[in-house]
C-alpha atoms as a PDB file:
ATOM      1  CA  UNK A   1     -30.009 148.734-113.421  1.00  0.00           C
ATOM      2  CA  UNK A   2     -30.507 151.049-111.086  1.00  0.00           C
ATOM      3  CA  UNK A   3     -32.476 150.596-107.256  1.00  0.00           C
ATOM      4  CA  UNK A   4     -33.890 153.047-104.923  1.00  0.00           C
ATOM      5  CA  UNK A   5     -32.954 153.423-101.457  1.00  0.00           C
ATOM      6  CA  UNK A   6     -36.104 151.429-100.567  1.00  0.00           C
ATOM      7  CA  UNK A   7     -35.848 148.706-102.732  1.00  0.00           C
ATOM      8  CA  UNK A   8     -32.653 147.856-101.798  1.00  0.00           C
ATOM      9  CA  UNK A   9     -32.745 147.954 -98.256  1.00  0.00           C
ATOM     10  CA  UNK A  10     -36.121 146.057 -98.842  1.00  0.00           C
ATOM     11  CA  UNK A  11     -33.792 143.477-101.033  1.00  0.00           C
ATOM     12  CA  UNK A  12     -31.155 143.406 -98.710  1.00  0.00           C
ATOM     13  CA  UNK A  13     -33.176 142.757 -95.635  1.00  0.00           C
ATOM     14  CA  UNK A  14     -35.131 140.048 -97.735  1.00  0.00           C
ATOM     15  CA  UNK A  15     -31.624 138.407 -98.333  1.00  0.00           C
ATOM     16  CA  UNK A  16     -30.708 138.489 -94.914  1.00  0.00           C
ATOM     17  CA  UNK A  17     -33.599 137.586 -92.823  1.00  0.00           C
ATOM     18  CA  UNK A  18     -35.539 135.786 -95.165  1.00  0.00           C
ATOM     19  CA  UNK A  19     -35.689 131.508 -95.857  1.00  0.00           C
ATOM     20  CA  UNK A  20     -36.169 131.615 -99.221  1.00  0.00           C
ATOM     21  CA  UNK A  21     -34.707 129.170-101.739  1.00  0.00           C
ATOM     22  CA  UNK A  22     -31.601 129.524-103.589  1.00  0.00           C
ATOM     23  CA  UNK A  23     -31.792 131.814-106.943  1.00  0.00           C
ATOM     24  CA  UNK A  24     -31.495 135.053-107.389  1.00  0.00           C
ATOM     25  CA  UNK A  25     -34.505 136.888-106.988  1.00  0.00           C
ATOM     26  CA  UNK A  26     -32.898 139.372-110.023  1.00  0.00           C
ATOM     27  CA  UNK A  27     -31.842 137.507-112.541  1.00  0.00           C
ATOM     28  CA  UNK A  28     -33.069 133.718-111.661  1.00  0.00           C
ATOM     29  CA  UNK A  29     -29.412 132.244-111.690  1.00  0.00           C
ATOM     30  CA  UNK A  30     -29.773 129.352-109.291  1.00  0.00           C
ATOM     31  CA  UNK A  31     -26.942 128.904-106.291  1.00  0.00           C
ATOM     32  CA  UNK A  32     -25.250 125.502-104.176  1.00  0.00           C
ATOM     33  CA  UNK A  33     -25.889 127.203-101.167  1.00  0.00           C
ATOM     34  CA  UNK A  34     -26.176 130.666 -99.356  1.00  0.00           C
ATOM     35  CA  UNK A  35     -23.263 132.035 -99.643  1.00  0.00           C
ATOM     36  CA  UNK A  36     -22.430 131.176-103.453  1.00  0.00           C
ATOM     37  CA  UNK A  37     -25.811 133.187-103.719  1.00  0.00           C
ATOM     38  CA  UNK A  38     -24.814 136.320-101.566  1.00  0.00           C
ATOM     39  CA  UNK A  39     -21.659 136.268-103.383  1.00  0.00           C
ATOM     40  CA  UNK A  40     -23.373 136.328-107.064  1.00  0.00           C
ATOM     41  CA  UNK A  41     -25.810 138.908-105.497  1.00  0.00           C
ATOM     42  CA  UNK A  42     -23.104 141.075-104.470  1.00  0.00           C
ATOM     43  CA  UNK A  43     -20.412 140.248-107.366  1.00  0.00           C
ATOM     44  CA  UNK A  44     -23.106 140.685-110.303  1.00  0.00           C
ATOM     45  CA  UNK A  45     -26.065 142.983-108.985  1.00  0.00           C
ATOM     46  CA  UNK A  46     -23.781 145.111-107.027  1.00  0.00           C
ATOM     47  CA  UNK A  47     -25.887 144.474-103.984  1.00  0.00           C
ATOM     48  CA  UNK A  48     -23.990 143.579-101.014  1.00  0.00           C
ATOM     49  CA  UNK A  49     -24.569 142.131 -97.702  1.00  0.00           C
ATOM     50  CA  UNK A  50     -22.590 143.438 -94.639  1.00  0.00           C
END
């Protein structure tokens, strides 16, 4: 699957800066905490957070 530029800086800044729950807002996959989900995010979607 590929994202635009947008998107992705949209998803990345979403991750970020955002209190949202803990799934993946991809694929669903629910995490323990934050970092177990930035991890999956960046391990499995290719999407990673600096």
């Amino acid at each position: 699957m590929s994202y635009s530029v947008t998107s992705r800086t949209a998803l990345i800044n979403h991750i970020r800066y955002t209190n949202h729950p803990l799934h993946c807002m991809i694929c669903k996959k629910k995490s323990s905490n934050y970092n177990a989900l930035l991890d999956h995010i960046c391990k499995k979607h290719n999407i990673c957070i600096s």
